[in-house]
N, C-alpha and C. Protein backbone atom coordinates (compact mmCIF):
# COMPACT_ATOMS: atom_id res chain seq x y z
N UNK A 1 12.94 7.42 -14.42
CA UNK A 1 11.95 7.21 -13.38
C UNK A 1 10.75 8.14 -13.56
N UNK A 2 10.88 9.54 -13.99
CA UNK A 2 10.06 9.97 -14.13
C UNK A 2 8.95 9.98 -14.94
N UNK A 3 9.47 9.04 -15.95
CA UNK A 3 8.63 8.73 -17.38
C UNK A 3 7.30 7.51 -16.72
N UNK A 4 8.19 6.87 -15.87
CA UNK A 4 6.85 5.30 -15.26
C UNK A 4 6.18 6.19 -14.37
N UNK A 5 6.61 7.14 -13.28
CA UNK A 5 5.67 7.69 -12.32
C UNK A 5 4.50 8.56 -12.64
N UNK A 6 4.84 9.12 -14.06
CA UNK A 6 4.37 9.76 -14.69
C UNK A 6 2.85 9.01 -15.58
N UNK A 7 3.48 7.66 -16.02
CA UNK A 7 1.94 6.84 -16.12
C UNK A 7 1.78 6.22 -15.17
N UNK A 8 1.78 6.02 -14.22
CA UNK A 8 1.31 5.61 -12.96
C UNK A 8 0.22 6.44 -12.85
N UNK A 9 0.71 7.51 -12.69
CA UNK A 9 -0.22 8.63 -12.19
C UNK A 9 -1.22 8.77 -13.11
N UNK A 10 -1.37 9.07 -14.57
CA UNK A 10 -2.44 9.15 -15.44
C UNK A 10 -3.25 7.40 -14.94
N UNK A 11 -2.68 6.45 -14.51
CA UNK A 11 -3.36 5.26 -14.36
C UNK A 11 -4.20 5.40 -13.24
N UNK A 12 -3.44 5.84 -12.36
CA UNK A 12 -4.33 5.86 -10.99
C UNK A 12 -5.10 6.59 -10.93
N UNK A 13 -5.12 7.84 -11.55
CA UNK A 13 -6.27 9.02 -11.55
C UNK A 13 -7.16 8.47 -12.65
N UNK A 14 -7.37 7.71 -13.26
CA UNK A 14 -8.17 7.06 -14.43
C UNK A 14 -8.72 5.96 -13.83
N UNK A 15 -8.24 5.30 -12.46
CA UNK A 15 -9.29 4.39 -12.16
C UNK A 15 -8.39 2.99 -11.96
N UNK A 16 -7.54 3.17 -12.29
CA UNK A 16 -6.96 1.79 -13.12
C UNK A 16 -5.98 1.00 -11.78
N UNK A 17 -4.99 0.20 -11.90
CA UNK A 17 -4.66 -1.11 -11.48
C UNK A 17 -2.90 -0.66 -12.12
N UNK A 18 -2.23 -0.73 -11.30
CA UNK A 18 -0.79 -0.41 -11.77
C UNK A 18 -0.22 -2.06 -11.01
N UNK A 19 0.52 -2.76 -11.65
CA UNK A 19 1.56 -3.37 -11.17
C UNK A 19 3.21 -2.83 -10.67
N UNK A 20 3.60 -2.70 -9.45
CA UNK A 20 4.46 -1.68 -9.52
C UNK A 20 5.60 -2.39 -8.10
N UNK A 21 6.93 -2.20 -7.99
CA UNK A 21 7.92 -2.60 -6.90
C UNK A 21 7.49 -1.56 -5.32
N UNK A 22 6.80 -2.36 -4.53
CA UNK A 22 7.21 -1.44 -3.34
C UNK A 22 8.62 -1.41 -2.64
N UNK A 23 8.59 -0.95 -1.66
CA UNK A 23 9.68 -0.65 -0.65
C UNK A 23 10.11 -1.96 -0.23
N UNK A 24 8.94 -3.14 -0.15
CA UNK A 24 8.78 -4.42 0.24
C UNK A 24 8.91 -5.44 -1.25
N UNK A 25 7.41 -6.22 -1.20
CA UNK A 25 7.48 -7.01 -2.36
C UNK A 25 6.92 -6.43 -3.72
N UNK A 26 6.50 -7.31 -4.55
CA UNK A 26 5.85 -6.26 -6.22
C UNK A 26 4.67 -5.97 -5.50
N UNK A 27 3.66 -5.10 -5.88
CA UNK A 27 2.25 -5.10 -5.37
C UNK A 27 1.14 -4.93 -6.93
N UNK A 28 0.13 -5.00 -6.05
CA UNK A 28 -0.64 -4.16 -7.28
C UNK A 28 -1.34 -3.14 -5.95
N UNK A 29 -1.94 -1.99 -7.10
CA UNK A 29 -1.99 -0.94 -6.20
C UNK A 29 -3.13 -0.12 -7.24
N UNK A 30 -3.90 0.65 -6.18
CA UNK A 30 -4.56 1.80 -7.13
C UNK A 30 -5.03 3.38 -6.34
N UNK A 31 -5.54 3.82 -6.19
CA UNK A 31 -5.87 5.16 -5.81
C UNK A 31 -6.81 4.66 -4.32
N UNK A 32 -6.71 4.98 -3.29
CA UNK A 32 -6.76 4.32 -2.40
C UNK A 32 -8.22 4.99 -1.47
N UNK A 33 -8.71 6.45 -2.48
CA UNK A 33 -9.33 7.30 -2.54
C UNK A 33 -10.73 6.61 -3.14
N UNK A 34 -10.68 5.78 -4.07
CA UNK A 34 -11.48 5.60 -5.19
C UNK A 34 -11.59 4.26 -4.83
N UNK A 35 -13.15 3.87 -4.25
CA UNK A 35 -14.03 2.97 -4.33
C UNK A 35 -14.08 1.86 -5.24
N UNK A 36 -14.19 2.49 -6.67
CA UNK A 36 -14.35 1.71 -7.86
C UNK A 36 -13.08 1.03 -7.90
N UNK A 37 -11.88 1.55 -8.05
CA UNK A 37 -10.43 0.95 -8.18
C UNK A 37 -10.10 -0.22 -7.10
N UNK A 38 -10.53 0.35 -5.90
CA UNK A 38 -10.24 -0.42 -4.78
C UNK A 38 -11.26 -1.94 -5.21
N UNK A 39 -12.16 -2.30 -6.05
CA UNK A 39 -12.92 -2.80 -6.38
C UNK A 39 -12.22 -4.05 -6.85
N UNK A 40 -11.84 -2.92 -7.82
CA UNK A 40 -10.95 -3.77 -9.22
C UNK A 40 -9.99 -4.71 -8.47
N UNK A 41 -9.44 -3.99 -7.21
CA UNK A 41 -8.28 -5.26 -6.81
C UNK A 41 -9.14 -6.76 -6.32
N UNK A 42 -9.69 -6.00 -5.41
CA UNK A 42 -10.42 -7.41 -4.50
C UNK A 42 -10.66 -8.70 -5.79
N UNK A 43 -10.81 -7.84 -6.39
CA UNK A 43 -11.75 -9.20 -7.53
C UNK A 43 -10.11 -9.46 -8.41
N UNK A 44 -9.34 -8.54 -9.20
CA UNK A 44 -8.07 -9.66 -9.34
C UNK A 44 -7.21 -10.37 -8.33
N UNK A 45 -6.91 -9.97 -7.48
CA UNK A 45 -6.87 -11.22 -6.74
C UNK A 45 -7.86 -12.20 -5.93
N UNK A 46 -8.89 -11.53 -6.13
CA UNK A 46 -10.21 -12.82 -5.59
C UNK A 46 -9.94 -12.93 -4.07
N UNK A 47 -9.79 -11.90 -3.48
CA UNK A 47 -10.06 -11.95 -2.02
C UNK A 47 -11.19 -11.20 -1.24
N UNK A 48 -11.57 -11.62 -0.55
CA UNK A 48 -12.61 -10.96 -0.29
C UNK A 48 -12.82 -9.82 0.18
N UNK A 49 -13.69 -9.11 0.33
CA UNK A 49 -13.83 -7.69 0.64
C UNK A 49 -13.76 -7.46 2.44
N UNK A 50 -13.97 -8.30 2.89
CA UNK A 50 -14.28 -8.32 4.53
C UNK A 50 -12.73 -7.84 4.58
N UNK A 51 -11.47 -7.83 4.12
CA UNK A 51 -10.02 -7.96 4.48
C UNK A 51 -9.72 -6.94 3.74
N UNK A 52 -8.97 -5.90 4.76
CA UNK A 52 -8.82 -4.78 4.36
C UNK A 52 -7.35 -4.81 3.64
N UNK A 53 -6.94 -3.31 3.13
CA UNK A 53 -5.82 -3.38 2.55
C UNK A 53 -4.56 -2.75 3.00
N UNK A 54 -3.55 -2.76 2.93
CA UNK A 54 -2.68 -1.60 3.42
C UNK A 54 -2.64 -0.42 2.07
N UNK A 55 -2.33 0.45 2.70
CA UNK A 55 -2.11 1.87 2.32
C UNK A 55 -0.40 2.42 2.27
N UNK A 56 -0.01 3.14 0.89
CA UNK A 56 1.19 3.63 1.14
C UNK A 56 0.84 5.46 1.16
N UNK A 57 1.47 6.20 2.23
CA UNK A 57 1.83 7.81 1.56
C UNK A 57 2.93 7.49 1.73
N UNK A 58 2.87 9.23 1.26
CA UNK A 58 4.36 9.99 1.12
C UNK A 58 5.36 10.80 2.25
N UNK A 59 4.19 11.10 3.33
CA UNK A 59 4.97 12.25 4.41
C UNK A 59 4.24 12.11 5.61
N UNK A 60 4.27 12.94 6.53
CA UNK A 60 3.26 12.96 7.44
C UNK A 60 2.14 13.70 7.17
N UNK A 61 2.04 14.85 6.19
CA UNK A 61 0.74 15.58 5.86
C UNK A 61 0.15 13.73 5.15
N UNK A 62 0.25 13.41 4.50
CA UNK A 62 -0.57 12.40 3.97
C UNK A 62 -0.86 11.66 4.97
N UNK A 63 -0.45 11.09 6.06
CA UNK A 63 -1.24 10.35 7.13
C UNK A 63 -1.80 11.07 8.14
N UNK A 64 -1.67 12.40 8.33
CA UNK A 64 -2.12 13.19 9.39
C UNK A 64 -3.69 13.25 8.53
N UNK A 65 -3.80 13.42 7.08
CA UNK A 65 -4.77 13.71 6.34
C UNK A 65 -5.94 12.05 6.15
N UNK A 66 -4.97 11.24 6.41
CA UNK A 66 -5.87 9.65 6.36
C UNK A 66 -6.20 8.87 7.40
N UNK A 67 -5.62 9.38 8.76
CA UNK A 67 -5.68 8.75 10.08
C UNK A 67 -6.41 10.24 10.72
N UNK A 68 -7.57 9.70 11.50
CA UNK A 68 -7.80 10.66 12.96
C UNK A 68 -7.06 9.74 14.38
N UNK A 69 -6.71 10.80 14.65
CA UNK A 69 -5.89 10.83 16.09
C UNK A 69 -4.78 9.84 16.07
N UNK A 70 -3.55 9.91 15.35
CA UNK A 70 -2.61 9.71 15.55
C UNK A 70 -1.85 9.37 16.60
N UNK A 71 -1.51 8.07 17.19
CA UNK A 71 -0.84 8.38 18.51
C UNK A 71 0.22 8.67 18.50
N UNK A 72 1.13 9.62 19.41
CA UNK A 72 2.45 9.73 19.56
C UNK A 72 3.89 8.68 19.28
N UNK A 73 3.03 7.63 20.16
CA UNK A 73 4.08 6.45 19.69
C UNK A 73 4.58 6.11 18.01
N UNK A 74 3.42 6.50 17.35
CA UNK A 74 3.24 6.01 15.77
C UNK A 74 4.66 6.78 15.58
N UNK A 75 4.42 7.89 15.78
CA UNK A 75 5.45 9.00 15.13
C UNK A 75 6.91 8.37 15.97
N UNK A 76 6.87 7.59 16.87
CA UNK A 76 8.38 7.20 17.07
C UNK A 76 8.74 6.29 16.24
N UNK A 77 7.90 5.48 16.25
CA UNK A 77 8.00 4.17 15.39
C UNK A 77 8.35 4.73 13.93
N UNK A 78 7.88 5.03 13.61
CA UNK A 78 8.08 6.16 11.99
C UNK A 78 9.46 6.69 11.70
N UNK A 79 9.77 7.50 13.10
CA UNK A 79 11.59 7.47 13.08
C UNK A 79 12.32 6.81 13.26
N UNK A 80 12.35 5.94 13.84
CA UNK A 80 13.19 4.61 14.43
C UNK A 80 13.44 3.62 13.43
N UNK A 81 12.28 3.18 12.56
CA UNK A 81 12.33 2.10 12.04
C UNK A 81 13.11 1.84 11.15
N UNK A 82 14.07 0.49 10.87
CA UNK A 82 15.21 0.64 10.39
C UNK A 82 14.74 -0.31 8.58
N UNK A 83 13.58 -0.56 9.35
CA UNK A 83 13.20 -1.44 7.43
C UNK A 83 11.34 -1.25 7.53
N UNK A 84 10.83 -1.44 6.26
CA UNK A 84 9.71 -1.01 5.87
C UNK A 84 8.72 -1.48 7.27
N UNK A 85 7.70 -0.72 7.64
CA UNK A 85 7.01 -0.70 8.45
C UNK A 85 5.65 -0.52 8.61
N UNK A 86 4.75 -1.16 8.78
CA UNK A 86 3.37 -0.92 8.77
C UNK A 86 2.18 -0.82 9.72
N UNK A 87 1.61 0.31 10.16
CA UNK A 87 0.94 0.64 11.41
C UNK A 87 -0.38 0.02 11.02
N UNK A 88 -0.82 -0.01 11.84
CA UNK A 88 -2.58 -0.12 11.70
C UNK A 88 -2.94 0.83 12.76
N UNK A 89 -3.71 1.82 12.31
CA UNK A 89 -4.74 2.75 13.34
C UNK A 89 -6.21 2.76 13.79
N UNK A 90 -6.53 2.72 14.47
CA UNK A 90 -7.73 2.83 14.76
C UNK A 90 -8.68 3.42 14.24
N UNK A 91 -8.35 4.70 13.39
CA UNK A 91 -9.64 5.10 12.64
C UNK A 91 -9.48 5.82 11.60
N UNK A 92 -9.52 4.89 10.36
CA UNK A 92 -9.44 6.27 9.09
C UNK A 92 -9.83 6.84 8.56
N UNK A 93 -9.32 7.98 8.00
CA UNK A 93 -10.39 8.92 7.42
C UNK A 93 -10.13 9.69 5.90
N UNK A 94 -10.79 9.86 5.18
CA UNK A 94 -10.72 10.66 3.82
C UNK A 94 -10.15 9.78 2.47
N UNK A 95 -10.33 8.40 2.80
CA UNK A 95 -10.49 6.55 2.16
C UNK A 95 -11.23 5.95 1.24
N UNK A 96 -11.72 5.26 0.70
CA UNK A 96 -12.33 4.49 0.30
C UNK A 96 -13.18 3.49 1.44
N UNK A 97 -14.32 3.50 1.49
CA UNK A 97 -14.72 2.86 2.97
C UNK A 97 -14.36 1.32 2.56
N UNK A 98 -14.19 0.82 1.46
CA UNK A 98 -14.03 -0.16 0.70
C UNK A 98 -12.30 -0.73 1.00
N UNK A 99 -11.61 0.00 1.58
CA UNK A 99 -10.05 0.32 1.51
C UNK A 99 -9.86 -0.27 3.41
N UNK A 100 -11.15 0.43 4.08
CA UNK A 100 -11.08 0.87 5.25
C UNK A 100 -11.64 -0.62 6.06
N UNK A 101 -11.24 -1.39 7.51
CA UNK A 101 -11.04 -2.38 7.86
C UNK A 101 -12.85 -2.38 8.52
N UNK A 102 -13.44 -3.37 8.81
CA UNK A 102 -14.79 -3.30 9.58
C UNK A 102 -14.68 -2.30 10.83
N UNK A 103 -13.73 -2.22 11.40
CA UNK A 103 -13.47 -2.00 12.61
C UNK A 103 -13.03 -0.17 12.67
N UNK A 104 -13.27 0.15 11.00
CA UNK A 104 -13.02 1.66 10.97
C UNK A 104 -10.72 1.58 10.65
N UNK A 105 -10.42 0.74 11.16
CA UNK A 105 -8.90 0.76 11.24
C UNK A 105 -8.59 0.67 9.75
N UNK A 106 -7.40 0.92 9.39
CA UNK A 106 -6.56 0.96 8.24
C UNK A 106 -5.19 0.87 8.89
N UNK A 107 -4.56 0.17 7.74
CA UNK A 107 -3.13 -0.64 7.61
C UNK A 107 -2.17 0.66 7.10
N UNK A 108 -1.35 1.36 7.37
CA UNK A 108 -0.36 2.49 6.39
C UNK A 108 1.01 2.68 7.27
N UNK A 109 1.76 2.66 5.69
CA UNK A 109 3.10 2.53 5.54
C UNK A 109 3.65 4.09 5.00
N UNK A 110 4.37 4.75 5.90
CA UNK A 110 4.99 5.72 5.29
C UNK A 110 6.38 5.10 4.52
N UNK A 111 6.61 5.76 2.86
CA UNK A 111 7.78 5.58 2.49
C UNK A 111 8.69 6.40 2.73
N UNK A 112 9.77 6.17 3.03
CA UNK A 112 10.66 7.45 3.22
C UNK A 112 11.52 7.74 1.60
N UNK A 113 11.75 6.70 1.28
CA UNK A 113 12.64 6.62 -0.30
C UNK A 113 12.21 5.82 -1.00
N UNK A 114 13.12 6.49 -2.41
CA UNK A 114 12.87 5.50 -3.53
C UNK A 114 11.42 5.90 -4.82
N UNK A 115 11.74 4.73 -5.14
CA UNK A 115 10.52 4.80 -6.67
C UNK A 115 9.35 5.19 -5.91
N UNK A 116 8.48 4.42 -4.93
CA UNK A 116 7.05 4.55 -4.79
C UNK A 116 6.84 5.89 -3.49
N UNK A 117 8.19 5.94 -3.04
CA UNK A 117 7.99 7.25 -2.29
C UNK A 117 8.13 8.75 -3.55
N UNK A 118 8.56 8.50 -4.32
CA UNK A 118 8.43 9.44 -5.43
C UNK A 118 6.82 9.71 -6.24
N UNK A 119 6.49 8.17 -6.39
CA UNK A 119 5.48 7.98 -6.93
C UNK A 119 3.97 8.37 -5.82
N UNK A 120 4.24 7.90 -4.64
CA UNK A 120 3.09 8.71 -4.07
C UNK A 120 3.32 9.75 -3.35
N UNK A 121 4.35 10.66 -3.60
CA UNK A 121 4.50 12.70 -3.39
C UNK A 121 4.03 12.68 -4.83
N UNK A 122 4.16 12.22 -5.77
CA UNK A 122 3.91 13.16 -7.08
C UNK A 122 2.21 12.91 -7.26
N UNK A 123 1.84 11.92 -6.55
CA UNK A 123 0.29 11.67 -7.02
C UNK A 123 -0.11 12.54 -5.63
N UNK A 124 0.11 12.76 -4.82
CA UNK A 124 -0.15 13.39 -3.63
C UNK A 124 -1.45 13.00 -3.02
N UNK A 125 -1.85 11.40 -3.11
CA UNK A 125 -3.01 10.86 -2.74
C UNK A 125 -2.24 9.41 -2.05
N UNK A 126 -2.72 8.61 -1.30
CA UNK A 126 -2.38 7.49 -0.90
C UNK A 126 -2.54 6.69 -1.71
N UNK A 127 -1.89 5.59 -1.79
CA UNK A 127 -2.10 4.56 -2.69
C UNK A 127 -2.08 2.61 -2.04
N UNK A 128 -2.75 2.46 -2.70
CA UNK A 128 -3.09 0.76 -1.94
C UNK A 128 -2.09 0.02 -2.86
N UNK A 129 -1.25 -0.59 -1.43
CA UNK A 129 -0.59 -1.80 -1.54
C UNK A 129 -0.71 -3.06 -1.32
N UNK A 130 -0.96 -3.94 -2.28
CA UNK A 130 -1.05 -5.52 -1.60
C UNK A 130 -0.42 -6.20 -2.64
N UNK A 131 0.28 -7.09 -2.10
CA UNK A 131 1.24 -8.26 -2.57
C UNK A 131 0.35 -8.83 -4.12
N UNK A 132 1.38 -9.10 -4.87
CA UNK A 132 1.03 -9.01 -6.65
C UNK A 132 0.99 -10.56 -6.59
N UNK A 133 -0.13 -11.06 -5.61
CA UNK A 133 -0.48 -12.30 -6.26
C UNK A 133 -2.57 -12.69 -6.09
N UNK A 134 -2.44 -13.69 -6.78
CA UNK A 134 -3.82 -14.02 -5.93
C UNK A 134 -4.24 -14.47 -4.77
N UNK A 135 -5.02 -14.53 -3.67
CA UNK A 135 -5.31 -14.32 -2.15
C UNK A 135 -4.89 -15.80 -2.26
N UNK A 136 -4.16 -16.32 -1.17
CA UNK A 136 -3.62 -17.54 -0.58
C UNK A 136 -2.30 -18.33 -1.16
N UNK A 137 -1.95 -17.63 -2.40
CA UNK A 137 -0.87 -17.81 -3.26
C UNK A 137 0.10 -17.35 -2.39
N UNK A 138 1.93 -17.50 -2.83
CA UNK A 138 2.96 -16.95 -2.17
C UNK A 138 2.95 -15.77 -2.80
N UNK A 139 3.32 -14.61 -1.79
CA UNK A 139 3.56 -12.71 -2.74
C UNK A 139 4.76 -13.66 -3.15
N UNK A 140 5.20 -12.59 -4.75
CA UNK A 140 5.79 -12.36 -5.68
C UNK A 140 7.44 -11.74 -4.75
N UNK A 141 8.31 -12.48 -4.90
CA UNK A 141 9.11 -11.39 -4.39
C UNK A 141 10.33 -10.95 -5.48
N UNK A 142 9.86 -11.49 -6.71
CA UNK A 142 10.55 -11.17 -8.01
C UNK A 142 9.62 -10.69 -8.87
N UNK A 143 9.83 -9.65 -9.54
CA UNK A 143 9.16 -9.95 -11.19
C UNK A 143 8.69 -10.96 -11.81
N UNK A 144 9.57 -12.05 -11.86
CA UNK A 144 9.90 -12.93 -12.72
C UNK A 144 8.46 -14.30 -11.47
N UNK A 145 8.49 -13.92 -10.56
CA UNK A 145 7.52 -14.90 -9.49
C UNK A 145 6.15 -14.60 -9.76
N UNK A 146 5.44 -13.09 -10.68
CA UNK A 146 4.18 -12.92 -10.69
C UNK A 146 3.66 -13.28 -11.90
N UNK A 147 2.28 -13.84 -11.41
CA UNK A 147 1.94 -14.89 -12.71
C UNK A 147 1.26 -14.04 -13.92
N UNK A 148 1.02 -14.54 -14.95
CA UNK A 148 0.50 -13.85 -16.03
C UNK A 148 -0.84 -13.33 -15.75
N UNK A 149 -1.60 -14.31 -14.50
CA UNK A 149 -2.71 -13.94 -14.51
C UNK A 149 -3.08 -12.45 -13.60
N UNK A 150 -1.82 -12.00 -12.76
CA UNK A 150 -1.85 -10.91 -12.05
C UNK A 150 -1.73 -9.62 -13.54
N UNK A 151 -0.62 -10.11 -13.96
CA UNK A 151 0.25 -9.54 -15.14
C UNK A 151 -0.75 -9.15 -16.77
N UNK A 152 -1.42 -9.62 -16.32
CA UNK A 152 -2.41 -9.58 -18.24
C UNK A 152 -4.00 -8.98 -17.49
N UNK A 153 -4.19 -8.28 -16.12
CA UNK A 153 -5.64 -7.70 -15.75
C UNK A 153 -5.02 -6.57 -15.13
N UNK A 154 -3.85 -6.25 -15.18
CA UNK A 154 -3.14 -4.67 -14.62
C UNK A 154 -3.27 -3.78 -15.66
N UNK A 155 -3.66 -2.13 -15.23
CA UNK A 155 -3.21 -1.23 -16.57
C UNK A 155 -2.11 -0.71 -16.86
N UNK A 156 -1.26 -1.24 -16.13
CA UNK A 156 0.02 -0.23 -16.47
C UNK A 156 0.81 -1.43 -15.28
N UNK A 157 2.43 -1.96 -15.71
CA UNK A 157 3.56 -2.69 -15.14
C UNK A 157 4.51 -1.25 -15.28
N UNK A 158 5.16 -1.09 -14.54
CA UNK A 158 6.52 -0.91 -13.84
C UNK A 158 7.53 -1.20 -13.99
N UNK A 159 8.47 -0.80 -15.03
CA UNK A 159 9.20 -1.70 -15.32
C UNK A 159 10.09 -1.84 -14.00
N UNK A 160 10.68 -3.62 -14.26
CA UNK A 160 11.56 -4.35 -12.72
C UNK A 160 12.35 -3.78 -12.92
N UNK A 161 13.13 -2.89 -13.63
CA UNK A 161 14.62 -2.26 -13.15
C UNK A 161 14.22 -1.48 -11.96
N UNK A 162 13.50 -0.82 -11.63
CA UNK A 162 13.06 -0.35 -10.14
C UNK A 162 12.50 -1.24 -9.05
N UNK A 163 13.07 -2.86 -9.15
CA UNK A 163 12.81 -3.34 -8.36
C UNK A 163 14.02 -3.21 -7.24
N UNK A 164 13.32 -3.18 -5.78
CA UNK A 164 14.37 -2.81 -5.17
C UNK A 164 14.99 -3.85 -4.46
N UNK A 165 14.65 -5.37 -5.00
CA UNK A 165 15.51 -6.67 -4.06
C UNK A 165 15.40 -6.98 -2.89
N UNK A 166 14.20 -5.84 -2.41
CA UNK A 166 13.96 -6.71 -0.67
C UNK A 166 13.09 -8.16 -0.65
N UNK A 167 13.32 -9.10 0.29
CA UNK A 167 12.21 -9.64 -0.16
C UNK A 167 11.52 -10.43 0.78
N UNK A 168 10.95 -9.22 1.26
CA UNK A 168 10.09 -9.77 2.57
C UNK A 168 9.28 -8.80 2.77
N UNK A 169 7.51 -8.94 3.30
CA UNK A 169 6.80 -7.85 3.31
C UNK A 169 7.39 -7.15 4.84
N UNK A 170 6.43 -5.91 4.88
CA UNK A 170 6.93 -5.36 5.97
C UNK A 170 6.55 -6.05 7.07
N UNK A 171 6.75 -4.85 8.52
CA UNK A 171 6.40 -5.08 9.77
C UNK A 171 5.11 -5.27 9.72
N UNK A 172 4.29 -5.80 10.95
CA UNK A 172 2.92 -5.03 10.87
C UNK A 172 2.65 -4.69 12.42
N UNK A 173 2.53 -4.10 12.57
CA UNK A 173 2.16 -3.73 14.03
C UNK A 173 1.02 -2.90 14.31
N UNK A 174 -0.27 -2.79 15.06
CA UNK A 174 -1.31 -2.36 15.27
C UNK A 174 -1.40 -1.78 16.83
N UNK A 175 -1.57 -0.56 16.62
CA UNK A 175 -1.51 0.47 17.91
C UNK A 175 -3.27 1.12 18.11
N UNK A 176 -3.33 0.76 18.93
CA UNK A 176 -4.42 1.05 20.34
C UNK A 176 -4.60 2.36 20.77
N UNK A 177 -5.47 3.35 20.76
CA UNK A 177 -5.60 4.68 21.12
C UNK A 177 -4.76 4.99 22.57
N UNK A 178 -5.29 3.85 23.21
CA UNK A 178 -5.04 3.37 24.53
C UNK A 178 -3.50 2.91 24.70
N UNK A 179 -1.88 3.26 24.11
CA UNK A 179 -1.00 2.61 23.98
C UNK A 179 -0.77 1.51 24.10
N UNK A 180 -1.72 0.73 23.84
CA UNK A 180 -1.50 -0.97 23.31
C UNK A 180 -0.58 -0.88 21.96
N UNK A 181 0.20 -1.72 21.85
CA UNK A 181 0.66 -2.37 21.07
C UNK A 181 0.77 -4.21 20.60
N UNK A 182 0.76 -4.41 19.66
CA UNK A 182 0.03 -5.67 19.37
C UNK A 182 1.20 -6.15 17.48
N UNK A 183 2.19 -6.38 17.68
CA UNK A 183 2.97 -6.89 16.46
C UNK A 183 1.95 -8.09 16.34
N UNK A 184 1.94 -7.82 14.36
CA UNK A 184 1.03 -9.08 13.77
C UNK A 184 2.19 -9.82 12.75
N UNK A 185 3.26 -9.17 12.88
CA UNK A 185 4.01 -10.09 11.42
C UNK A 185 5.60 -8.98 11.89
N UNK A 186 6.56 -9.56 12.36
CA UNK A 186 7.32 -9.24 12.51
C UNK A 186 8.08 -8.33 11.21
């Protein structure tokens, strides 16, 4: 494991496009920091830029560091949750404005385990997750489901033995400064 996280990381700090297993489905993903990278996705999968992305860290310093004002509830939801989970906040910060939703909001998933929770503590930057297909296509929920054309414009694949067999994206749920809550995708 340490040998793939290890070019991951020279990939993502270089700019580049990793094909890689989340917690959820395959994604492609890049430095979530970096404008230019965040670039590179929109255009391999050909979605448009108006549609923001989700975000993975590693801990709570990494979202305390990418979200202003955190609500309390987030942090329950964060402990509680019994399968992958994804907040949307109201306002992020220290991003790619390119990463970041019209509305200032961003999409982020803390990992607790595994390959990409390894992989983003060791890069110690957030990293963008979105489903390893092209915009309106079905996500990939195998290796073997993502097409060549995702597969031949990535800099670096992952090998699938770290695929982890879930196969369904996460929660999504979007929280309100104001304790609104608002589930978008169970």
């Amino acid at each position: 494991m340490k040998e793939e996280i290890h070019k991951c990381i020279e990939v993502l700090k270089a700019g580049g496009i990793i094909l890689y297993p989340t917690d959820t489905v395959w994604g492609i993903g890049c430095d979530a920091t970096n404008e230019g990278a965040v670039k590179k996705i929109f255009k391999l999968k050909q979605r448009q830029n108006a549609k923001s992305l989700i975000v993975l860290v590693a801990n709570d310093a990494m979202l305390n560091k990418h979200v202003k004002n955190i609500p309390e509830l987030a942090w329950d939801i964060i402990d509680i949750s019994d399968k992958p989970t994804t907040i949307i906040y109201s306002e992020a910060n220290n991003l790619a404005q390119n990463v970041i939703g019209k509305d200032k909001s961003i999409a982020i998933r803390m990992i607790k385990e595994g390959f990409v929770h390894q992989l983003c503590y060791n890069y110690r930057k957030p990293i963008v997750s979105t489903s390893a297909n092209i915009s309106n296509f079905t996500a990939p929920f195998s290796f073997s489901e993502i097409s060549n054309q995702i597969k031949d414009n990535v800099d670096f694949i992952v090998n699938s033995k770290f695929d982890t067999g879930n196969k369904k994206p996460s929660s999504l749920i979007k929280l309100g400064m104001n304790g609104a809550i608002k589930i978008i995708r169970k």
